[in-house]
Protein backbone atom coordinates (compact mmCIF):
# COMPACT_ATOMS: atom_id res chain seq x y z
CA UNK A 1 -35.53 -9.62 -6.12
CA UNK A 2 -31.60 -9.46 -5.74
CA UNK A 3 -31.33 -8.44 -9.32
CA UNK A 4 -33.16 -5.25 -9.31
CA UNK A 5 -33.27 -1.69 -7.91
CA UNK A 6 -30.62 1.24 -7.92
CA UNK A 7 -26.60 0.43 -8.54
CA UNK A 8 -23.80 2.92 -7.27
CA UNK A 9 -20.33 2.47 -7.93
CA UNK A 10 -17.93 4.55 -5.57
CA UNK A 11 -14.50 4.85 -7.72
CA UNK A 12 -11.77 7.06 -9.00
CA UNK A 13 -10.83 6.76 -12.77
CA UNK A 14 -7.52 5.84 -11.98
CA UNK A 15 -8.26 2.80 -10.39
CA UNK A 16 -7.55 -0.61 -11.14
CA UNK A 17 -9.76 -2.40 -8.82
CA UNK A 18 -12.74 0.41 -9.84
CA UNK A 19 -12.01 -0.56 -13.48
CA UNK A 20 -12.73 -4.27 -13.16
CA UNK A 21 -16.12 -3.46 -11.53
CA UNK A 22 -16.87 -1.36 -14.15
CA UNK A 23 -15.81 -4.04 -16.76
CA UNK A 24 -18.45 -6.40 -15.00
CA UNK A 25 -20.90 -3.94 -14.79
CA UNK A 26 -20.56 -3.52 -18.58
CA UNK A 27 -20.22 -6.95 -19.25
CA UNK A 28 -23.87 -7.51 -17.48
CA UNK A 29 -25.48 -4.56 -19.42
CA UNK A 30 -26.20 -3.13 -16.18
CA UNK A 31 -26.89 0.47 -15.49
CA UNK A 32 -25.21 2.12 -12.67
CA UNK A 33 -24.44 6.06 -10.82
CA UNK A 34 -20.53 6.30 -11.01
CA UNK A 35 -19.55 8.72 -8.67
CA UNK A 36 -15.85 9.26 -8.65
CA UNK A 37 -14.14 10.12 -5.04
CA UNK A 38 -11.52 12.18 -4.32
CA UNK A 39 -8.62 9.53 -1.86
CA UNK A 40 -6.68 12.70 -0.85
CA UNK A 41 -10.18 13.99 0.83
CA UNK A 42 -12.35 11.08 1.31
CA UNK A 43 -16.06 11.64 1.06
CA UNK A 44 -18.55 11.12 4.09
CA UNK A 45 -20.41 8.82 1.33
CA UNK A 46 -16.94 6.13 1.03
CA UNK A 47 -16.20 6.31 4.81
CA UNK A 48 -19.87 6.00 5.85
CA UNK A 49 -20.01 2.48 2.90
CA UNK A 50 -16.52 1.13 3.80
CA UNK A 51 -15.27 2.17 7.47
CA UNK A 52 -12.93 -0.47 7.32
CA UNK A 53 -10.51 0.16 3.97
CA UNK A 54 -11.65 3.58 3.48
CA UNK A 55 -10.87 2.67 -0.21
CA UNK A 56 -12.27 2.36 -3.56
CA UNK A 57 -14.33 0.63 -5.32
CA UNK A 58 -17.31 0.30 -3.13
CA UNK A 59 -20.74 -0.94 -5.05
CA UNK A 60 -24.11 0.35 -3.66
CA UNK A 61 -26.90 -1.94 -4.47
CA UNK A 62 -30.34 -0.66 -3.08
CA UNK A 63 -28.44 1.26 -0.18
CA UNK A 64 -26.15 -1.63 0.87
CA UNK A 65 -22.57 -1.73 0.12
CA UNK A 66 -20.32 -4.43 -1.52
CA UNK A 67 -16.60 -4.01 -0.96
CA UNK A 68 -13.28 -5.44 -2.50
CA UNK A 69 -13.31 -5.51 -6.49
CA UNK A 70 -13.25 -9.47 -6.71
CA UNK A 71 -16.35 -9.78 -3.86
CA UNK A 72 -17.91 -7.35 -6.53
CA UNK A 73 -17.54 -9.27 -9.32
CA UNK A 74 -18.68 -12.23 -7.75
CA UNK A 75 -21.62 -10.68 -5.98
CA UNK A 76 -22.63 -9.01 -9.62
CA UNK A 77 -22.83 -12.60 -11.45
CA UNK A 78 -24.97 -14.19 -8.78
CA UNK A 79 -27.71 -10.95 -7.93
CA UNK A 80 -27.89 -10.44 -11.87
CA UNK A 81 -27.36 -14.45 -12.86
CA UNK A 82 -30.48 -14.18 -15.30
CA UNK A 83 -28.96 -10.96 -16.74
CA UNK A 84 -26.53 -10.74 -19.29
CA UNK A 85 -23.49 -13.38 -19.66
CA UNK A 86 -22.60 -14.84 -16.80
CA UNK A 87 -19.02 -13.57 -15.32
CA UNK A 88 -18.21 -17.06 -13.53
CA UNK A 89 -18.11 -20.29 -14.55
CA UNK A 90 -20.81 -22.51 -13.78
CA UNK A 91 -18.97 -25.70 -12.58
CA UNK A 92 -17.72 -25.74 -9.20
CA UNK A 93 -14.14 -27.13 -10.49
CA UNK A 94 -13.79 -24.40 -13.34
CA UNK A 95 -15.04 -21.87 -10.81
CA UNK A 96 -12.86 -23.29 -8.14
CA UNK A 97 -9.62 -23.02 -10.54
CA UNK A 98 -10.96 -19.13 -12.15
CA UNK A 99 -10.65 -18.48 -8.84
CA UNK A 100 -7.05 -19.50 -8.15
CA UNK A 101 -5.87 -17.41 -11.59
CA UNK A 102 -7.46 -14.62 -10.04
CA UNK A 103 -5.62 -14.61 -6.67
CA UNK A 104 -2.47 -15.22 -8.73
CA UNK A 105 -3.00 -12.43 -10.57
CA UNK A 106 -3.46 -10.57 -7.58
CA UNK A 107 -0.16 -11.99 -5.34
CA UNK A 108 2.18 -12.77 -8.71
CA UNK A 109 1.37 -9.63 -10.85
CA UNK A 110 0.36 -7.34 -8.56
CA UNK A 111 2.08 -7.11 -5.53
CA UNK A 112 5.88 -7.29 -7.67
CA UNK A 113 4.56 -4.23 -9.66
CA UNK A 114 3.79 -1.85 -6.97
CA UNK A 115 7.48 -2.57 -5.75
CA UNK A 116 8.94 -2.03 -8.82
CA UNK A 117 6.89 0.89 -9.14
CA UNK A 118 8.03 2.26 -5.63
CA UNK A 119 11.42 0.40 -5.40
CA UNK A 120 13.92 3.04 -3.77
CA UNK A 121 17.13 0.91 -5.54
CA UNK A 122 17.76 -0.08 -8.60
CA UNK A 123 18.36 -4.21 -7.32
CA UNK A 124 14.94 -4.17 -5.52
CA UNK A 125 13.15 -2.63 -8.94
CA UNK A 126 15.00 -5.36 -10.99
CA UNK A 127 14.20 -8.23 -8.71
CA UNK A 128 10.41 -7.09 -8.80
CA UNK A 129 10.61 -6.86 -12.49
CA UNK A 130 11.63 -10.29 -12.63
CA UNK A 131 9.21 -11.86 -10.21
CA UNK A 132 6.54 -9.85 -12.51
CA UNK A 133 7.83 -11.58 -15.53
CA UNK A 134 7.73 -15.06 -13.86
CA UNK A 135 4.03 -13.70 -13.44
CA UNK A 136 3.00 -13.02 -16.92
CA UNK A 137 4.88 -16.32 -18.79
CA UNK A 138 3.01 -18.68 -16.06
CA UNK A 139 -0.10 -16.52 -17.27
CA UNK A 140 0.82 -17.36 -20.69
CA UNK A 141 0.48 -20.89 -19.70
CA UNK A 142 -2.51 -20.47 -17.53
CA UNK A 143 -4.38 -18.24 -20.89
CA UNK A 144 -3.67 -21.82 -23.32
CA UNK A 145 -5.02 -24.06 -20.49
CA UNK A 146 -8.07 -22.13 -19.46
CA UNK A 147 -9.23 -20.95 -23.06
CA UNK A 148 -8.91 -24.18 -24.98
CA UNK A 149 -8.12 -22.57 -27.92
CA UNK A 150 -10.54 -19.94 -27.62
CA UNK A 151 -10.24 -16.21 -27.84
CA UNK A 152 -10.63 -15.59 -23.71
CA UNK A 153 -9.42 -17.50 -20.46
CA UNK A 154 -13.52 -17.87 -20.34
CA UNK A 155 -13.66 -19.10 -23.71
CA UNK A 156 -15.66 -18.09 -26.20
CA UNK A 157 -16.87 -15.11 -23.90
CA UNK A 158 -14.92 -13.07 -20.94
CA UNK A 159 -14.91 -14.47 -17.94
CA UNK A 160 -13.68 -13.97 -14.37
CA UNK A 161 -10.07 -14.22 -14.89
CA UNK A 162 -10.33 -12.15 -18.13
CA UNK A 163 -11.95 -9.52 -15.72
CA UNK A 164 -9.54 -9.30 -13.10
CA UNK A 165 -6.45 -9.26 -15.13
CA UNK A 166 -8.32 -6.51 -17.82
CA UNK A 167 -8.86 -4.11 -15.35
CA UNK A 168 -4.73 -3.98 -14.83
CA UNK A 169 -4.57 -3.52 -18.37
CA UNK A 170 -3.68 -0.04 -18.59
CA UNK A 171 -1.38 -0.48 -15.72
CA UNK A 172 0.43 -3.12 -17.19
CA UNK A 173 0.96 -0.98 -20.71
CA UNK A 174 2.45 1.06 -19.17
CA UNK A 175 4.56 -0.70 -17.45
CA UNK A 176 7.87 0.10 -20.10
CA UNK A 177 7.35 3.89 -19.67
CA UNK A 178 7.28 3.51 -15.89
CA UNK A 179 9.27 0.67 -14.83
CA UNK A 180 11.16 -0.22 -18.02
CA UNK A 181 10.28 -3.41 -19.20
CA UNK A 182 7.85 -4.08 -21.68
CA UNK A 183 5.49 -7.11 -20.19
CA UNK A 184 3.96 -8.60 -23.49
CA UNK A 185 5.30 -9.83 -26.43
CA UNK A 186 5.81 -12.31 -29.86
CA UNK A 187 8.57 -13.84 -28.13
CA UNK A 188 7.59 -15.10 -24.86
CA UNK A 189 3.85 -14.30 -24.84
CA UNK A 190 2.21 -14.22 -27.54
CA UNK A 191 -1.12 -15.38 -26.61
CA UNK A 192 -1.37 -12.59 -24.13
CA UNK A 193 -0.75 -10.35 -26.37
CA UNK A 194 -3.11 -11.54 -28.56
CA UNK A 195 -5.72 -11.24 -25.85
CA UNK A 196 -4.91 -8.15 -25.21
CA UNK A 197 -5.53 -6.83 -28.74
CA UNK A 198 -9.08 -8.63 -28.48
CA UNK A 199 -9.84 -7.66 -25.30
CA UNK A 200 -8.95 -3.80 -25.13
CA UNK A 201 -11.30 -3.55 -28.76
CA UNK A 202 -14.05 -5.07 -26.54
CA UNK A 203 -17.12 -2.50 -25.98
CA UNK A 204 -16.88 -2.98 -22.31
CA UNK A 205 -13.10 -2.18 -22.19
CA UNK A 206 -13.23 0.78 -24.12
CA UNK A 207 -16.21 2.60 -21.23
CA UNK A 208 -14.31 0.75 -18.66
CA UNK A 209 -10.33 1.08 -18.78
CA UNK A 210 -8.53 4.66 -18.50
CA UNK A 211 -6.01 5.65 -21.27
CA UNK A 212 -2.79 4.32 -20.70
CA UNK A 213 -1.02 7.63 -21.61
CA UNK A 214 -3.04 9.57 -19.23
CA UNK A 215 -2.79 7.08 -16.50
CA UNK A 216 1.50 7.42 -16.82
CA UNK A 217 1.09 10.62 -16.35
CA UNK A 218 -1.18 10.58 -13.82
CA UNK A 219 1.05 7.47 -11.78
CA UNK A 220 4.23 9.53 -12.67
CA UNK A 221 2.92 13.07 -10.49
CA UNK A 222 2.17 10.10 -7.94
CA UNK A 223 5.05 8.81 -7.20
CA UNK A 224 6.81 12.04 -7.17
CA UNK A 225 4.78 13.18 -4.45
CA UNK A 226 5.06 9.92 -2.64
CA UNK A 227 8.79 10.19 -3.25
CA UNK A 228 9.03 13.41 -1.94
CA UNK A 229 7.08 12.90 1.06
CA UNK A 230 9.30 10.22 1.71
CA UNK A 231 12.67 13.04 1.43
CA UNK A 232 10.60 15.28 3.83
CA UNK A 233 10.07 12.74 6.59
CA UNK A 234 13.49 11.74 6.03
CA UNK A 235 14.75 15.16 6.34
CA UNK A 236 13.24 15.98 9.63
């Protein structure tokens, strides 16, 4: 059956995308090998089970691989659907619109971050910053539609949405300490920040996510390096 035999999850602790598989896995009660890779020396193991990204996370279910974090998730809920809670909703509408919250996430949030994260001037870091805060209010919006009241954008329980945008979560703390703008609070979100109190106290979150401290550090040394690989290349 689809829902049994041996799970593998290819990751690195520092990643994002490896953290909301991990959240899933969690969420499912499912058993799984991590084994962590090393990006600056990629293993035969990730370039053998993803030839085409060469990336992180990969999932290894009975010796086949299962690529891209949100293909994951998805794949997770439907081999394991009689195991655990399920991750997506059951309606094809709901489903439909988790879906587009998801991809928002990933375009809106996202993509504006790792600019302002990388941004070589100060105007391209601040216009980021601001697309990222568009981001999080229409997510404040999105959180009071999809929940109903209720603690998660799933409801009652996590969900797919909850998923995609917890696995950012350490990310997005520390987003003050390395881009200089604190994303949530009482003022302008204060359902998100809410959620984020519930969500990071959640079992799952706490064997999933990374500590924020150690991930600034960690995303500090990074772009140093990246920063002055960029001066060398200039340079010569």
């Amino acid at each position: 059956m689809a829902g049994e035999g041996e799970l593998k999850l290819l990751s690195t602790w520092a990643s994002p995308w490896a953290s909301r598989v991990k959240l899933a896995l969690h969420l499912k009660g499912l058993s799984y090998e991590n084994i962590e890779q090393d990006l600056n020396s990629k293993s035969d193991l990730l370039l053998a089970f993803n030839p085409v990204h060469k990336k992180v996370p990969v999932l290894i279910h009975n010796g086949k691989p299962i690529c891209e974090s949100v293909v994951i998730i998805e794949y997770i809920d439907e081999a394991y659907g009689s195991t655990g809670p399920s991750l997506l909703p059951t309606d094809p509408y709901e489903r439909a619109v988790a879906r587009f919250w998801v991809d928002y996430i990933d375009h809106k949030l996202v993509i504006p971050w790792k600019v302002a994260f990388t941004a070589n001037t100060e105007e391209d870091k601040t216009e980021a910053i601001k697309q990222i805060l568009v981001g999080v209010n229409v997510l404040e919006g999105a959180l009071k539609e999809c929940s109903n009241g209720k603690p998660f954008f799933g409801g009652d329980n996590v969900g797919y949405v909850d998923i995609a945008l917890g696995g950012l979560l350490a990310f997005l703390q520390g987003t003050k300490e390395l881009c200089g703008t604190k994303l949530f609070g009482t003022a302008n979100t204060p359902l998100l920040l809410a959620w984020v109190e519930r969500f990071t106290t959640l079992d799952a979150a706490k064997a999933a996510l990374p500590d924020a401290n150690k991930l600034v550090v960690f995303a500090r040394t990074r772009r140093a390096r990246i920063a002055a690989t960029i001066n060398v290349s200039v340079k010569n």
